[in-house]
Protein backbone atom coordinates (compact mmCIF):
# COMPACT_ATOMS: atom_id res chain seq x y z
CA UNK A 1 171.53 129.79 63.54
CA UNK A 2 173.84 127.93 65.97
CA UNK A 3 173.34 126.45 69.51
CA UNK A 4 174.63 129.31 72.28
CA UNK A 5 174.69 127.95 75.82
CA UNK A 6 174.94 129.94 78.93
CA UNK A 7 175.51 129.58 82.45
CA UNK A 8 173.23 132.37 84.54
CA UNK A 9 173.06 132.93 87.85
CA UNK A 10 170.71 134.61 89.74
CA UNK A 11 167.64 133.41 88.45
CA UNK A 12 165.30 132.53 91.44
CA UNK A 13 161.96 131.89 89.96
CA UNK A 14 159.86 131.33 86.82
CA UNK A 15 159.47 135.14 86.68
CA UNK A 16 163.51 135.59 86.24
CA UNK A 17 163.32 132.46 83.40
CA UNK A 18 160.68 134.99 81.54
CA UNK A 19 162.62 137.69 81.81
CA UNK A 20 165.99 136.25 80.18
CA UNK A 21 164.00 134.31 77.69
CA UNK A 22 162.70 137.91 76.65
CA UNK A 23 166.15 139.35 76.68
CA UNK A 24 167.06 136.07 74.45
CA UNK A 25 164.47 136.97 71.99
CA UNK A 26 164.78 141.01 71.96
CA UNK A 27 168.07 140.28 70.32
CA UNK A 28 166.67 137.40 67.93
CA UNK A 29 162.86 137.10 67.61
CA UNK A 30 163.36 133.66 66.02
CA UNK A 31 165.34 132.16 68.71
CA UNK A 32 164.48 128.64 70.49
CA UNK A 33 165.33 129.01 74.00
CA UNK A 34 165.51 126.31 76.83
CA UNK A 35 165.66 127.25 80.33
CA UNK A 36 166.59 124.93 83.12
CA UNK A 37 165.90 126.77 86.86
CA UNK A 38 167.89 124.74 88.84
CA UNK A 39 170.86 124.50 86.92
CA UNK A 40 170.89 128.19 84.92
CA UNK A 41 171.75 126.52 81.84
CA UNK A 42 170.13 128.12 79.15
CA UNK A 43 170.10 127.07 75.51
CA UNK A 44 169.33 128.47 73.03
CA UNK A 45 169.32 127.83 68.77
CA UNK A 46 170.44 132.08 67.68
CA UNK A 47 171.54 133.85 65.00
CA UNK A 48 172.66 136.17 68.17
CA UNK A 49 176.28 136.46 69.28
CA UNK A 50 177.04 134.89 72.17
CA UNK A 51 178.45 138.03 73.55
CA UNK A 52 175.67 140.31 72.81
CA UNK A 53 173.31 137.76 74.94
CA UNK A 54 175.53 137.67 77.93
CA UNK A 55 176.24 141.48 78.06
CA UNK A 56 171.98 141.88 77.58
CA UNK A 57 171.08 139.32 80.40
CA UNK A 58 174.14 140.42 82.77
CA UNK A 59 173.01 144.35 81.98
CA UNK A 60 169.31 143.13 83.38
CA UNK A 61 170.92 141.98 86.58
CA UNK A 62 172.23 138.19 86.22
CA UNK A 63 175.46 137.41 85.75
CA UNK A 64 176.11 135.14 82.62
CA UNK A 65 178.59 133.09 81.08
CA UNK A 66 179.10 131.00 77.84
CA UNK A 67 178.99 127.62 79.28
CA UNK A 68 182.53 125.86 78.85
């Protein structure tokens, strides 16, 4: 596993941090995922590639980035 962190936008409520914590673990059941709101940082301890997460969450309707 190693620490992926992401950037999202467009999350507006607790509903949206569901639904890309669900995208998070679609791709890796085991995942840890922490979600901040406010800031659309999202962090999370994968065995998923970085790029497979942001082309699932940005495919759902949010744009996301690997954080630099």
């Amino acid at each position: 596993m190693s620490k992926v962190v992401l950037n999202v936008t467009g999350m507006t409520c607790q509903g949206c941090v569901n639904s890309v914590e669900r995208l998070i673990k679609r791709a890796d059941p085991q995942a840890q995922v922490a979600i901040d709101l406010k800031s659309g940082r999202v962090e999370a301890n994968t065995s998923a590639a970085a790029d497979a997460l942001t082309k699932a969450i940005s495919a759902a309707g949010y744009e996301a980035k690997v954080a630099a």
